[in-house]
Protein backbone atom coordinates (compact mmCIF):
# COMPACT_ATOMS: atom_id res chain seq x y z
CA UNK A 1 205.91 48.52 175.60
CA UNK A 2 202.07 49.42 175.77
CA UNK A 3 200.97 46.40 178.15
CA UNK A 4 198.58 43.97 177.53
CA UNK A 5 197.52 42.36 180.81
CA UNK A 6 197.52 38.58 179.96
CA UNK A 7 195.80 37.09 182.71
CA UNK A 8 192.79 39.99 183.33
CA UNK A 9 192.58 39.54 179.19
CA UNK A 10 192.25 35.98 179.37
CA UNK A 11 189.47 36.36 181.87
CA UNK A 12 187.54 39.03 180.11
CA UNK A 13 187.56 36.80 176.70
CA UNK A 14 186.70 33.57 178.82
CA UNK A 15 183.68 35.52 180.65
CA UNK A 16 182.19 36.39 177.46
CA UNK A 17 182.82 33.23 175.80
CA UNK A 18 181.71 31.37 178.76
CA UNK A 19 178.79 33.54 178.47
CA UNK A 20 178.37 32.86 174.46
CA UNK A 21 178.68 28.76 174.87
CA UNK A 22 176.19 28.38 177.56
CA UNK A 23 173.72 30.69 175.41
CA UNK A 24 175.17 28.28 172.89
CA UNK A 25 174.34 24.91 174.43
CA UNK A 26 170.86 26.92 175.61
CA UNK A 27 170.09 27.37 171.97
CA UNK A 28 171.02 23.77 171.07
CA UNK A 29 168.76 22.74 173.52
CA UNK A 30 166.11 24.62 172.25
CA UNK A 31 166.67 23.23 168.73
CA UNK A 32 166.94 19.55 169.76
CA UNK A 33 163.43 20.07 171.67
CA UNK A 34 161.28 21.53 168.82
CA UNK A 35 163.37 20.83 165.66
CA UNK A 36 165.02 17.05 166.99
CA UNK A 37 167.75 15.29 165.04
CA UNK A 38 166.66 14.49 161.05
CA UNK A 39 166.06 15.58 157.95
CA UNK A 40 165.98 19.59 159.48
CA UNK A 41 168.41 19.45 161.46
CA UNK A 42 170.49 17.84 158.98
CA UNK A 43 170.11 20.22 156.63
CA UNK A 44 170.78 22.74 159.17
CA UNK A 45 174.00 22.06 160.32
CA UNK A 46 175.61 21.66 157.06
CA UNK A 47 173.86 24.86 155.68
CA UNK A 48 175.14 26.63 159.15
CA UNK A 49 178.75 24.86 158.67
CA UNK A 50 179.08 26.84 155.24
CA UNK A 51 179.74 30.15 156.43
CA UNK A 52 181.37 29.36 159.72
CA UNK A 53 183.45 27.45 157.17
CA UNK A 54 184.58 29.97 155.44
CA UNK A 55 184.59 32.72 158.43
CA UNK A 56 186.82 30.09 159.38
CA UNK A 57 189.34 30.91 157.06
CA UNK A 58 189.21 34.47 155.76
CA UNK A 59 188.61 35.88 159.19
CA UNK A 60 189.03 34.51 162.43
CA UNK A 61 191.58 31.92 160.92
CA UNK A 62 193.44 33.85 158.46
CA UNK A 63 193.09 37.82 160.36
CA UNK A 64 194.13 36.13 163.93
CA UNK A 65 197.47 34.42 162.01
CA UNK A 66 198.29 37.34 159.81
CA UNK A 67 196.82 40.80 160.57
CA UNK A 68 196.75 40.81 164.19
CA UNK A 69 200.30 40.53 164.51
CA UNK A 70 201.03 42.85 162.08
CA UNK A 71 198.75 45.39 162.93
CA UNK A 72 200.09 44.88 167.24
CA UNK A 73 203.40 45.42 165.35
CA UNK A 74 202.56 48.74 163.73
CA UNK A 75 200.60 49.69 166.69
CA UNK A 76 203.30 49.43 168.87
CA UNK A 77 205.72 51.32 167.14
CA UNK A 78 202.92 54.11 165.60
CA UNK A 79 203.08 53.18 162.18
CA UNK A 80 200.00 53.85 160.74
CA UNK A 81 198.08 51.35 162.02
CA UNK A 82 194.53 52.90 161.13
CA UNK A 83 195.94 53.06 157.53
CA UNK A 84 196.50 49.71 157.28
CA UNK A 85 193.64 48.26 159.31
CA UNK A 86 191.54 50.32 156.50
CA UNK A 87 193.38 48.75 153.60
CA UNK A 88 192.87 45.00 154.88
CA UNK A 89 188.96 45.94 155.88
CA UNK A 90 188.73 47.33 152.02
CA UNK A 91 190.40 44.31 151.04
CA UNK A 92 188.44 41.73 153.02
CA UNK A 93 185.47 43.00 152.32
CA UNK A 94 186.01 42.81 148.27
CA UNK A 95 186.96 39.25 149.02
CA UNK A 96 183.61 38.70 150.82
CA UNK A 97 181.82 40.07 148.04
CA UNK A 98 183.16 37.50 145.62
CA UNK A 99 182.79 34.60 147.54
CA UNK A 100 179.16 35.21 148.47
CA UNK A 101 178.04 36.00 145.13
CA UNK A 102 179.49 32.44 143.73
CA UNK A 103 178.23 30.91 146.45
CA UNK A 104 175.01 31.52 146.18
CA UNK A 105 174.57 30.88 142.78
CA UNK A 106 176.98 27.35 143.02
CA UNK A 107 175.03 26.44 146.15
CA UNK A 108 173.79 23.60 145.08
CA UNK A 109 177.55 21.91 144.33
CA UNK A 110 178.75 23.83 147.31
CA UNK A 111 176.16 21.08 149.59
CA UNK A 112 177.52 18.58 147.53
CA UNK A 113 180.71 18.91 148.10
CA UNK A 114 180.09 19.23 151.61
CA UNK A 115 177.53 16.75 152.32
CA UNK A 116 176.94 14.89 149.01
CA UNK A 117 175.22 11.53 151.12
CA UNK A 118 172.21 14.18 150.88
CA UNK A 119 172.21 13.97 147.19
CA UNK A 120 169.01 12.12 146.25
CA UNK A 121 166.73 13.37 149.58
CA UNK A 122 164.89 15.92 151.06
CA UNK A 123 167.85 17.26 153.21
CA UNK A 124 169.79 18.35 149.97
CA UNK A 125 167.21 20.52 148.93
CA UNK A 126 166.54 22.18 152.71
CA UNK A 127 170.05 22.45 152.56
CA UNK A 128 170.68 24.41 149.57
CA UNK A 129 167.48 26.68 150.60
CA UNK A 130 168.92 27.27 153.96
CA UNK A 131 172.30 27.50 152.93
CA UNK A 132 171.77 30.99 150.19
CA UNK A 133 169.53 32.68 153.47
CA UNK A 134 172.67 32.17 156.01
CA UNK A 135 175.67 32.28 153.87
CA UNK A 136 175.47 36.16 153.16
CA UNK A 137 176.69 35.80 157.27
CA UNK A 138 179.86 35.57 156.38
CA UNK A 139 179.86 39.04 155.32
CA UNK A 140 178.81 40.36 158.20
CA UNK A 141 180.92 38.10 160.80
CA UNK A 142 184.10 38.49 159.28
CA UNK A 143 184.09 42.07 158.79
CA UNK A 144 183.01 41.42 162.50
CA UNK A 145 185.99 39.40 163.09
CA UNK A 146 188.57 41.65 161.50
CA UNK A 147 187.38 45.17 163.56
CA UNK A 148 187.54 42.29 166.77
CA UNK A 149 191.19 41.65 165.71
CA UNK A 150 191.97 45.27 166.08
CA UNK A 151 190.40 45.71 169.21
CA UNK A 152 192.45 42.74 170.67
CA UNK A 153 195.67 44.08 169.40
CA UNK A 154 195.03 47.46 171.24
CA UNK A 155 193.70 45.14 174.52
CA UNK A 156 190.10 46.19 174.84
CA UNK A 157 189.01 42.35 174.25
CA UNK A 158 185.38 42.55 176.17
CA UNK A 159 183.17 44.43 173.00
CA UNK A 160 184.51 41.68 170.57
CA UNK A 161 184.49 38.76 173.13
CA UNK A 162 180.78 40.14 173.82
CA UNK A 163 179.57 39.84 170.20
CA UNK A 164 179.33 36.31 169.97
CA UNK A 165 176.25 36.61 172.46
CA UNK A 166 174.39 38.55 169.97
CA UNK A 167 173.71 35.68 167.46
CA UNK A 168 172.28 33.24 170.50
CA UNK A 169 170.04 35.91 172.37
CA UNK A 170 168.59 36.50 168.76
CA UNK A 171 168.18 32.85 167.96
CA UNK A 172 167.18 32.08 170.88
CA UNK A 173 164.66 34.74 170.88
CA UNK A 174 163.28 34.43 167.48
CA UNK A 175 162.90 30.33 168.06
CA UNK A 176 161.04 30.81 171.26
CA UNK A 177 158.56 33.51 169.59
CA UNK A 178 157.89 31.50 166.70
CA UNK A 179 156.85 28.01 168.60
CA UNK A 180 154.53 30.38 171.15
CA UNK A 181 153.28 32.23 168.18
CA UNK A 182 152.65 28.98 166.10
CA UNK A 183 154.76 29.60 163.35
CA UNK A 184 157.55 27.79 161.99
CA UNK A 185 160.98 27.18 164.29
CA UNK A 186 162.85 26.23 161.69
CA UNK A 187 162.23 29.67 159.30
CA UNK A 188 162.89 31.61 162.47
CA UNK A 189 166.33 30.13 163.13
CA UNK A 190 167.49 30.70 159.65
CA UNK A 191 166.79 34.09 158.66
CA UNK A 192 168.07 35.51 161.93
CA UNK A 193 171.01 34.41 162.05
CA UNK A 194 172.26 36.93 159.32
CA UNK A 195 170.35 39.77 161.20
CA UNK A 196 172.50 38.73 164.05
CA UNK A 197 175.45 39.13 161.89
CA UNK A 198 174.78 42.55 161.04
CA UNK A 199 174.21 43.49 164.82
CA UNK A 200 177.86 42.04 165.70
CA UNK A 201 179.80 43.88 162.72
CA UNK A 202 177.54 47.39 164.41
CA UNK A 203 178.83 46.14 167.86
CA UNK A 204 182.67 45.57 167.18
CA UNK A 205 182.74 48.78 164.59
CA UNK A 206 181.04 50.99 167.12
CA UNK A 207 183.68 49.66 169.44
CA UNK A 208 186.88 50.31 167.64
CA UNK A 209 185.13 53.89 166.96
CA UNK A 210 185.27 54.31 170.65
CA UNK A 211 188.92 52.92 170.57
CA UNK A 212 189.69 55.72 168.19
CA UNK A 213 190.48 53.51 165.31
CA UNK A 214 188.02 54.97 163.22
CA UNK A 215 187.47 52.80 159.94
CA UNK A 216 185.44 54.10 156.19
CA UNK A 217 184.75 51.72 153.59
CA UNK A 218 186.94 52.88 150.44
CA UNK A 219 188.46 51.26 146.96
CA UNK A 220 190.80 48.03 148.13
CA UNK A 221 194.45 48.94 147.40
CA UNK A 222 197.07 46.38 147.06
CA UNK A 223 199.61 47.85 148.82
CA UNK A 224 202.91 46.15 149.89
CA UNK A 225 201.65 45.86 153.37
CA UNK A 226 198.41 44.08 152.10
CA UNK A 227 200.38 41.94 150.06
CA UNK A 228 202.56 40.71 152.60
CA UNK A 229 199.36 40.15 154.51
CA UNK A 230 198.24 38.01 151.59
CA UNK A 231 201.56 35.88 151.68
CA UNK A 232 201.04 35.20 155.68
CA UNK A 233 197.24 35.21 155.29
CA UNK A 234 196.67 32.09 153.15
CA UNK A 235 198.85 29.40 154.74
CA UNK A 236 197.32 30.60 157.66
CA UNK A 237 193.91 30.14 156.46
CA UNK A 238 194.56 26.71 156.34
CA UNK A 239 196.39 26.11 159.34
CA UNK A 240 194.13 28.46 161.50
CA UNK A 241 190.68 26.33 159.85
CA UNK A 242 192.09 23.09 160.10
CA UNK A 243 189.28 21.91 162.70
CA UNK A 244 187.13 23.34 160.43
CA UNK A 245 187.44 21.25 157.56
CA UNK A 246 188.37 18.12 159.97
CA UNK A 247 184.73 18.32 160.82
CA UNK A 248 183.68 19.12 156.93
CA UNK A 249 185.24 15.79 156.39
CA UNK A 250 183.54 14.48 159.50
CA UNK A 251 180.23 15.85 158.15
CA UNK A 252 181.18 14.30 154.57
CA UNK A 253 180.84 10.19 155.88
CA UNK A 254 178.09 11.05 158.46
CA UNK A 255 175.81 12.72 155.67
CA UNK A 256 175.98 8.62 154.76
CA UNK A 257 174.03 7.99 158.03
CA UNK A 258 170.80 9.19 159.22
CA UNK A 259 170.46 11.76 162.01
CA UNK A 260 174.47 11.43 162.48
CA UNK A 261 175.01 15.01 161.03
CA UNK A 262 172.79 15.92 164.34
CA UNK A 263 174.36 13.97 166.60
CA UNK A 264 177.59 15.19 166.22
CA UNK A 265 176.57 18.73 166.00
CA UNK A 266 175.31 18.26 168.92
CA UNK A 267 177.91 16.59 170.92
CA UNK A 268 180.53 19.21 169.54
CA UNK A 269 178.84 21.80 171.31
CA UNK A 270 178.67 20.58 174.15
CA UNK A 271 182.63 19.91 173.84
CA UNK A 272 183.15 22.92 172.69
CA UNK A 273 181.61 24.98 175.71
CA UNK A 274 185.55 24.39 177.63
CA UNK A 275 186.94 24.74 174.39
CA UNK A 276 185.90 28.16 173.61
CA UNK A 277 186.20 29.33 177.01
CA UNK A 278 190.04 27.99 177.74
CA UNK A 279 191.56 27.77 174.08
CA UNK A 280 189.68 30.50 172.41
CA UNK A 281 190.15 32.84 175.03
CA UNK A 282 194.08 32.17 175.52
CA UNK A 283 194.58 32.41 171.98
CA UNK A 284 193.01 35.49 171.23
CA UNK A 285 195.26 37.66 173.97
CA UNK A 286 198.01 35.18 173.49
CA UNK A 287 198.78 35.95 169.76
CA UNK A 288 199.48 40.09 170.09
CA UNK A 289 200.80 39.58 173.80
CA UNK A 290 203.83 37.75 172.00
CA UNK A 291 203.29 39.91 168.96
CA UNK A 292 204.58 42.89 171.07
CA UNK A 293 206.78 40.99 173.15
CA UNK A 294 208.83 40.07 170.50
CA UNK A 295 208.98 43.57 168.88
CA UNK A 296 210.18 44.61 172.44
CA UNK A 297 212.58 41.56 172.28
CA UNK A 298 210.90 40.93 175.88
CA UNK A 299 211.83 37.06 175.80
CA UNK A 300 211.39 36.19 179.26
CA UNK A 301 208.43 37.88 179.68
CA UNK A 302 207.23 36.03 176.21
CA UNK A 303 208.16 32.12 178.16
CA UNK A 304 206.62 33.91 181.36
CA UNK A 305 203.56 34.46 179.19
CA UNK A 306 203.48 31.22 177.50
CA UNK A 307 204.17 29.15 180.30
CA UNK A 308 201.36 30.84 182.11
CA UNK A 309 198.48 30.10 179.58
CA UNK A 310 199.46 26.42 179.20
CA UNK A 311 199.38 25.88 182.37
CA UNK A 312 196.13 28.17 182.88
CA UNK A 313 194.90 25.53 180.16
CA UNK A 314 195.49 22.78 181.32
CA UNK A 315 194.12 23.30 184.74
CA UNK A 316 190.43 24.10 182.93
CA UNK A 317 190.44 20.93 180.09
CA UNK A 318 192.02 18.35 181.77
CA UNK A 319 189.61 17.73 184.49
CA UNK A 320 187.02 19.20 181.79
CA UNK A 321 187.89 16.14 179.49
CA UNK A 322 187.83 13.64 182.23
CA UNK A 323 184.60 14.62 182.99
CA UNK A 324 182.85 14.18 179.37
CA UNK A 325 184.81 10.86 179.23
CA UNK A 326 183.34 9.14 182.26
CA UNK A 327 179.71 10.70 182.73
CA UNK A 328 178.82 12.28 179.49
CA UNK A 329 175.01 10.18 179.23
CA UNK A 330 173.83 12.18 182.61
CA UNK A 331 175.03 15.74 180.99
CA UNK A 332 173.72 14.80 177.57
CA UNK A 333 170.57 13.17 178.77
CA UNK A 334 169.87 15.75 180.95
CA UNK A 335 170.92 19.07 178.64
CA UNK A 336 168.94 17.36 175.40
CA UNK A 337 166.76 14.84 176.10
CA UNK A 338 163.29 16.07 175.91
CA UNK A 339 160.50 16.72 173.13
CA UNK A 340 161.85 15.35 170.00
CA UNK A 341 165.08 14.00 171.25
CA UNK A 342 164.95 10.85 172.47
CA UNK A 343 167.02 8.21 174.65
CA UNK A 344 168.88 6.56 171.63
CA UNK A 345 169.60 10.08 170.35
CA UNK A 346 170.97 10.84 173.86
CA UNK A 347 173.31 7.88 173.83
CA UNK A 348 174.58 8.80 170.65
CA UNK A 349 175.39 12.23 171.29
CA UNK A 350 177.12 10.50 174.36
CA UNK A 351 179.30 8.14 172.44
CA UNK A 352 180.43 11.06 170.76
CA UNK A 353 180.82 13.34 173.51
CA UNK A 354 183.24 11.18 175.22
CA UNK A 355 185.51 10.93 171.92
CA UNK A 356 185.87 14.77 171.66
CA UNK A 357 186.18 14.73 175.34
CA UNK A 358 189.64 12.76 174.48
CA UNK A 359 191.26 15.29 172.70
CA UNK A 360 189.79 18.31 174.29
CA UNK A 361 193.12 19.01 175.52
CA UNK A 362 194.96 18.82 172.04
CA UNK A 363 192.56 21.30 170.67
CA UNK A 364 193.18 23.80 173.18
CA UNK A 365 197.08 23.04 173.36
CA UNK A 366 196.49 23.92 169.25
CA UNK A 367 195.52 27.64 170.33
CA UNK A 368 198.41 27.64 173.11
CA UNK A 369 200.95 26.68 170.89
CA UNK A 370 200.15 28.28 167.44
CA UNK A 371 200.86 31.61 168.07
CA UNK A 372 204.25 31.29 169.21
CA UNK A 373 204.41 30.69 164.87
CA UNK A 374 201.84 33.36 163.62
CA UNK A 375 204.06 35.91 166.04
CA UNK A 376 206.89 35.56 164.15
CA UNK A 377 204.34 35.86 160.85
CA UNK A 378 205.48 32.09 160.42
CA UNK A 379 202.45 30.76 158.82
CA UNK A 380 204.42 28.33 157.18
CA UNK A 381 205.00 25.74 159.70
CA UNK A 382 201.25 25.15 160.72
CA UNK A 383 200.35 25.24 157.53
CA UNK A 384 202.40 22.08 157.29
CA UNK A 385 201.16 20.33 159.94
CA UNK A 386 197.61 21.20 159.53
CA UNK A 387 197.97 19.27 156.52
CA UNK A 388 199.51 16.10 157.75
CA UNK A 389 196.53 16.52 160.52
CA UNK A 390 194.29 17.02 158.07
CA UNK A 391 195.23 13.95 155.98
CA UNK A 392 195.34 11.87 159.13
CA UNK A 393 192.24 12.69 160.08
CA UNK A 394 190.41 11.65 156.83
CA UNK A 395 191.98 8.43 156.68
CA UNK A 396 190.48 7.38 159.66
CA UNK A 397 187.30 8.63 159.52
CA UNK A 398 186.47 7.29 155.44
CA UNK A 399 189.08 3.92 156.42
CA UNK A 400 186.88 3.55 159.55
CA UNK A 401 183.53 4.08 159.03
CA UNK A 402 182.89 1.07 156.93
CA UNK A 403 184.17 -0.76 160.16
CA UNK A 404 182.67 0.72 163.26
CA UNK A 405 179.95 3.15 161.15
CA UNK A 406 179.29 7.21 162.12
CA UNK A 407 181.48 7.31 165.14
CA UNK A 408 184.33 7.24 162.78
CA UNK A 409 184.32 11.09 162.56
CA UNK A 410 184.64 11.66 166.10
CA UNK A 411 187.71 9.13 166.11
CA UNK A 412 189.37 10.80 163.39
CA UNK A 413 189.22 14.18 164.97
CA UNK A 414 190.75 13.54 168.54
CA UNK A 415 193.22 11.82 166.35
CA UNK A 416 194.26 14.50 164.46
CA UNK A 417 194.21 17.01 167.07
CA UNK A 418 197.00 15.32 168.99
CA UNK A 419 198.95 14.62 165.78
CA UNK A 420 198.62 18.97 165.36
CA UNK A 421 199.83 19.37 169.52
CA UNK A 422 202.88 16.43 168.74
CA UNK A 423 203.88 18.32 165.52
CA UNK A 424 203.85 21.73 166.89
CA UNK A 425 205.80 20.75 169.99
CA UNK A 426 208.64 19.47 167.73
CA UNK A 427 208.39 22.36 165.62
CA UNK A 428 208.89 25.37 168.62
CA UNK A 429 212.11 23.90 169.50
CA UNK A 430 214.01 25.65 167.05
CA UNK A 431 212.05 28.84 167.85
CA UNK A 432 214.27 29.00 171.20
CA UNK A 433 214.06 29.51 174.78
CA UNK A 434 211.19 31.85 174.14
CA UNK A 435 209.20 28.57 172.77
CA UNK A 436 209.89 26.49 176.00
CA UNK A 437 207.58 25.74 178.43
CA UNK A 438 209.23 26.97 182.08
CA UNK A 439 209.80 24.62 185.25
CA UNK A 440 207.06 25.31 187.08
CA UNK A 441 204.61 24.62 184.30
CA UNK A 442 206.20 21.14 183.72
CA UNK A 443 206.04 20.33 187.55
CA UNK A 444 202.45 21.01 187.61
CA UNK A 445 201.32 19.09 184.46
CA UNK A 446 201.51 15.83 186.15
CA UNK A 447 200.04 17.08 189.30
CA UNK A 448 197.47 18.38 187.14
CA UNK A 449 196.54 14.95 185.51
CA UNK A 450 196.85 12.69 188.86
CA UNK A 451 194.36 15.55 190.62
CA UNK A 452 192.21 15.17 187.10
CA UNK A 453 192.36 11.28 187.57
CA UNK A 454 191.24 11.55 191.33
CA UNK A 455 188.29 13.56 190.60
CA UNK A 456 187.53 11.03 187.34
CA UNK A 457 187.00 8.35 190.10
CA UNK A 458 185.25 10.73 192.55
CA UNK A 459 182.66 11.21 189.45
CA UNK A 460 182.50 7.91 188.21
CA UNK A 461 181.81 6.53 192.22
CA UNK A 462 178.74 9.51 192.68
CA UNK A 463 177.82 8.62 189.67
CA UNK A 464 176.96 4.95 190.88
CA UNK A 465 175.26 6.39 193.62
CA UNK A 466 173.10 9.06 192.20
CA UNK A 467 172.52 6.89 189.04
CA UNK A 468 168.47 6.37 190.14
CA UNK A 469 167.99 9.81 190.02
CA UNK A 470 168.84 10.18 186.67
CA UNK A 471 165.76 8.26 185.96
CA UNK A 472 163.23 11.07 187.87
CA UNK A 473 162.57 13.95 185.75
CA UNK A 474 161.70 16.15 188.65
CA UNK A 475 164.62 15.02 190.24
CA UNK A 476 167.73 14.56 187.26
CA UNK A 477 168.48 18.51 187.46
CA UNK A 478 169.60 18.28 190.86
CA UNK A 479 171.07 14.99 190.35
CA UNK A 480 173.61 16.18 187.89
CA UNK A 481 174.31 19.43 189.50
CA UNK A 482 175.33 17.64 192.43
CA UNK A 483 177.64 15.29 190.24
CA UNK A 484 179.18 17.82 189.36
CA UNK A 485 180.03 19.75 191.94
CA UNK A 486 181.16 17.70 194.01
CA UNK A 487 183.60 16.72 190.58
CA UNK A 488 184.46 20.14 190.89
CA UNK A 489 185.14 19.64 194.62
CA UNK A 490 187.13 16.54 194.87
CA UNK A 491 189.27 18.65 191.90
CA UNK A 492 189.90 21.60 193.87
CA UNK A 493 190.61 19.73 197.01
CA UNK A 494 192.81 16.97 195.24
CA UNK A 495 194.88 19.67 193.09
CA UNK A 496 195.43 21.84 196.40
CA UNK A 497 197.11 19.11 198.47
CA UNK A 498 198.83 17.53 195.16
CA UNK A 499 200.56 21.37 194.28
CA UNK A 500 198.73 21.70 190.68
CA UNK A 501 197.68 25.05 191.72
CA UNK A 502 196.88 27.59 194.30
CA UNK A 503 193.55 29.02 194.14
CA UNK A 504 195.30 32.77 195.37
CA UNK A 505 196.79 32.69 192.12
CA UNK A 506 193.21 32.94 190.79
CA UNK A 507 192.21 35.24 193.41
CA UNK A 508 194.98 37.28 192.22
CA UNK A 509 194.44 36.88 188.30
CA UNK A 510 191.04 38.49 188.65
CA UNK A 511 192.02 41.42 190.69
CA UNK A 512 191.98 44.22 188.04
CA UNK A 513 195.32 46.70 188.11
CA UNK A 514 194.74 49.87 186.19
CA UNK A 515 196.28 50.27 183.21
């Protein structure tokens, strides 16, 4: 079997993503200085939301479920694989076409149904003008996405883990030269981000050119391959986006509150920096690692494989989500607090923060445990159970936010995300031994949680000491970088002498074996 090296792969991804979500955070601090939550950043988000929506599904959902592991398949066993990496890019990009075209012209219903507590104020027109200059994004990003997916199956993962960074050096760039130049912030933002879109598709397609997969646009053919792909593609649109439109339902009832659409924008990305690192990474060299394995009918090594990421997750998010549940004011007042953003808006980015920061484990269990399905081209299943999340989830955020107002979203999603971890737990057991977690990982999870819950108190006591600080603007940097670290300390130390993990193993992980 042509190896893919899990744990160096997992690393590479997580760099880059690690690299991409502080960027990330960097830009939403930019944005919450000179743009603030309201009306613009309102409109914003939910013109932003469209395309990742729908990148969402018809790339990084739909290709990661259906044509990765069908193209690791046929690359394993030489089967044409440029042949039918062509066919789906032909495909896709027909596909991309049509959506963009009705979008833009049904923009107006597209906010609406997205956001319709705009209807009736400014931010439904800024929406619908933002949405038809970033939409056409989608083009570029999933197109992106798919030449990413074939660069993962062939394990060269650092030119499309990289291309993320593109879109926040540029928005980050073209923000800062527009408030030194005196123009306007907002404008800036919005028409780069598709020139950012076009420099990731040139990044990832030069890349796979390098990889010798060498791609040309041609006329889509509907092959049997591509409609098998079909069949496995559009459960797995669904099941793959289902945090998507959890938070498109989450936007829905905060549209009904002012500056809420902002506020939780901006507390998911802060939740989403450990997210993206952990889950994103692990699922991306996850899904053809156990692609190939199963070709190979390498079982053990699949458990070995799976066992190892769960437990590789768990030891990041646990502690992670401790962390945003007990001091998320200090990181949130001290990461966006500043020109337009205010104290109140701080504490209710907080609030929020410490919700997601609940089910930050489910989501990344999500990415652990999904692919042991879209392996076996078993879109099916999560399809399912993305639907019973999905109902779940708006149930409690329309039944609640009468009661307890915008946090309702929030609520709802942690919800649903451990309904999705409980559902596809039950549903790997009749996938075999393959499916089942290994000995040692189930000895460490507790250790893991009881080293988690020591440093929790280790936070919430420095916390109580350093609290003044917090207060000092010359003063709250250092404040919460000591906070944290010595979180991070008390973790190490505490999951050492508890047995959750040994930092060789790390030391190991990162040394780099040829290939």
């Amino acid at each position: 079997m042509k190896p893919i090296r899990l744990m160096s792969g997992i690393l590479t991804v997580g760099f880059w993503t690690l690299a991409s979500r502080v960027l990330g955070v960097g830009r939403e601090i930019i944005i919450l200085a000179l743009i603030g939550p309201g009306p613009l950043l309102d409109a914003f988000v939910a013109a932003f939301r469209l395309p990742n929506m729908f990148r969402r599904f018809f790339a990084e959902g739909a290709f990661n479920a259906a044509f990765v592991p069908m193209f690791s398949k046929k690359y394993e066993g030489d089967e044409d694989p440029v042949k039918f990496a062509r066919d789906a890019m032909n495909g896709l990009g027909l596909v991309l076409l049509l959506i963009s075209g009705v979008a833009l012209v049904f923009m107006p219903a597209l906010v609406y149904a997205t956001a319709s507590g705009f209807a009736g104020s400014e931010r439904f027109d800024l929406t619908v003008g933002f949405g038809r200059v970033v939409f056409p994004y989608i083009f570029f990003i999933s197109l992106a996405a798919l030449f990413s997916g074939v660069l993962n199956a062939t394990g060269r993962f650092a030119a499309a883990a990289a291309a993320p960074v593109l879109l926040n050096i540029f928005v980050i760039a073209a923000m800062l030269a527009a408030h030194y130049a005196g123009g306007d912030v907002i404008t800036a933002l919005i028409w780069t981000i598709p020139v950012a879109g076009v420099a990731q598709l040139a990044l990832t397609w030069f890349a796979a050119e390098q990889a010798g997969i060498r791609l040309r646009p041609g006329r889509p053919r509907l092959t049997p391959d591509m409609r098998r792909l079909v069949r496995i593609a559009v459960p797995a649109a669904l099941a793959g986006g289902v945090m998507q439109i959890n938070l498109l339902v989450g936007q829905q009832v905060a549209s009904n509150f002012d500056k809420a659409v902002g506020w939780l924008y901006a507390a998911d990305r802060l939740y989403q920096l450990p997210l993206g690192v952990v889950g994103i990474a692990v699922g991306i060299v996850l899904l053809p690692d156990l692609s190939r394995r199963l070709r190979a009918k390498d079982d053990s090594g699949g458990r070995e494989a799976l066992s190892r990421a769960g437990e590789l997750c768990l030891v990041l998010t646990i502690p992670c989500a401790v962390a945003l549940v007990v001091v998320p004011l200090p990181m949130v007042s001290v990461l966006f607090e500043r020109g337009a953003t205010g104290p109140d808006d701080s504490a209710a980015i907080a609030l929020a923060v410490a919700f997601y920061g609940l089910g930050l484990p489910a989501f990344v269990m999500q990415k652990v445990l999904q692919p042991l399905f879209f392996a076996r081209e078993d879109t099916r299943t999560p399809f399912r159970y993305a639907v019973w999340s999905m109902v779940a989830n708006a149930a409690i955020a329309i039944g609640l936010a009468p009661v307890i107002g915008w946090i309702a979203p929030a609520i709802a999603t942690t919800v649903a995300g451990w309904l999705m971890v409980v559902l596809l737990l039950a549903g790997r057991r009749r996938l075999g031994e393959v499916a089942r977690f290994d000995a040692r990982f189930r000895r460490r999870v507790w250790r893991i949680c009881a080293a988690s819950a020591i440093m929790g108190s280790t936070l919430w006591g420095t916390l109580i000491l350093l609290g003044p600080l917090f207060g000092m603007t010359g003063l709250r940097y250092l404040a919460l970088l000591v906070l944290l670290g010595v979180g991070a300390a008390s973790y190490a130390a505490a999951g050492q002498a508890l047995g959750a993990f040994r930092l060789s193993e790390l030391r190991n992980a990162l040394r780099r074996k040829p290939r």
